[in-house]
Protein backbone atom coordinates (compact mmCIF):
# COMPACT_ATOMS: atom_id res chain seq x y z
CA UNK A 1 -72.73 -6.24 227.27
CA UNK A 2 -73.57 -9.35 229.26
CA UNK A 3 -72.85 -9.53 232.75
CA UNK A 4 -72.33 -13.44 233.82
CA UNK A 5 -72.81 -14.34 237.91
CA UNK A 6 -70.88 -17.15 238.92
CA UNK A 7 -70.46 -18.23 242.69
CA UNK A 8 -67.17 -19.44 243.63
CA UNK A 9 -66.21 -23.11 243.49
CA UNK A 10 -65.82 -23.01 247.40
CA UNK A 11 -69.56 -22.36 247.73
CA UNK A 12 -71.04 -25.57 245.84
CA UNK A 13 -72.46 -27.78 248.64
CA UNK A 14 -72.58 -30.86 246.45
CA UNK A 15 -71.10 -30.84 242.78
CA UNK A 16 -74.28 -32.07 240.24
CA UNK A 17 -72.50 -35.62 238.51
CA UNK A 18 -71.86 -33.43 235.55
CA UNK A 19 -69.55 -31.11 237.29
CA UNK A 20 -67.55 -33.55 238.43
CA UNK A 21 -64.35 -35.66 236.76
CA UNK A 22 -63.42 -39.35 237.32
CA UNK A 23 -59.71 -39.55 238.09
CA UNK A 24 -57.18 -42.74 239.17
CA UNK A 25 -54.51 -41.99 241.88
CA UNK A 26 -51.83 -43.95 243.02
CA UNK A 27 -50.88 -43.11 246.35
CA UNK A 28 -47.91 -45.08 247.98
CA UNK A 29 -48.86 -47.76 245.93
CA UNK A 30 -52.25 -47.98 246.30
CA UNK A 31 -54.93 -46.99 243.70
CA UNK A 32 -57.84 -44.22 244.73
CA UNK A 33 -60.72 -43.51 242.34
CA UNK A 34 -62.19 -40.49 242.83
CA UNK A 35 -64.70 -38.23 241.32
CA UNK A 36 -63.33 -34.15 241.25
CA UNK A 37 -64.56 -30.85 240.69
CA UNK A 38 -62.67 -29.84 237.18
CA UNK A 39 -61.61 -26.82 239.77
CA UNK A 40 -60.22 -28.83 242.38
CA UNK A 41 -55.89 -28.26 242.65
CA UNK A 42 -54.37 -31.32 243.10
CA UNK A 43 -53.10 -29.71 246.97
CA UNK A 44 -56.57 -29.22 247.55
CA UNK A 45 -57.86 -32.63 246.42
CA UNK A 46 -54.91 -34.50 249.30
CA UNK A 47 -55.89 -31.78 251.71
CA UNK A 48 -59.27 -32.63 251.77
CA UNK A 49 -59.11 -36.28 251.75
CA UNK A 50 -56.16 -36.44 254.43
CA UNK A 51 -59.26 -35.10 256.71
CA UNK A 52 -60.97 -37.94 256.96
């Protein structure tokens, strides 16, 4: 039996370039391209960038 430790997604400081996605939104018209963590939730992803 192998036992697998993960931490949780919440407690990467910065994601390494290959844990992250490039995505394309349009926002009101306007085009934002990001780079995501493949666990990031859409709700999440506008949460976090209303913040600043």
């Amino acid at each position: 039996m192998h036992t697998v430790s993960r931490s949780a997604p919440h407690e990467h400081a910065e994601p390494a370039p290959s844990d992250v996605v490039p995505i394309v939104l349009s926002i009101n018209g306007m085009r934002h391209a990001l780079l995501v963590e493949p666990w990031t939730s859409l709700l999440d992803l506008l949460r976090e960038r209303s913040k600043g």
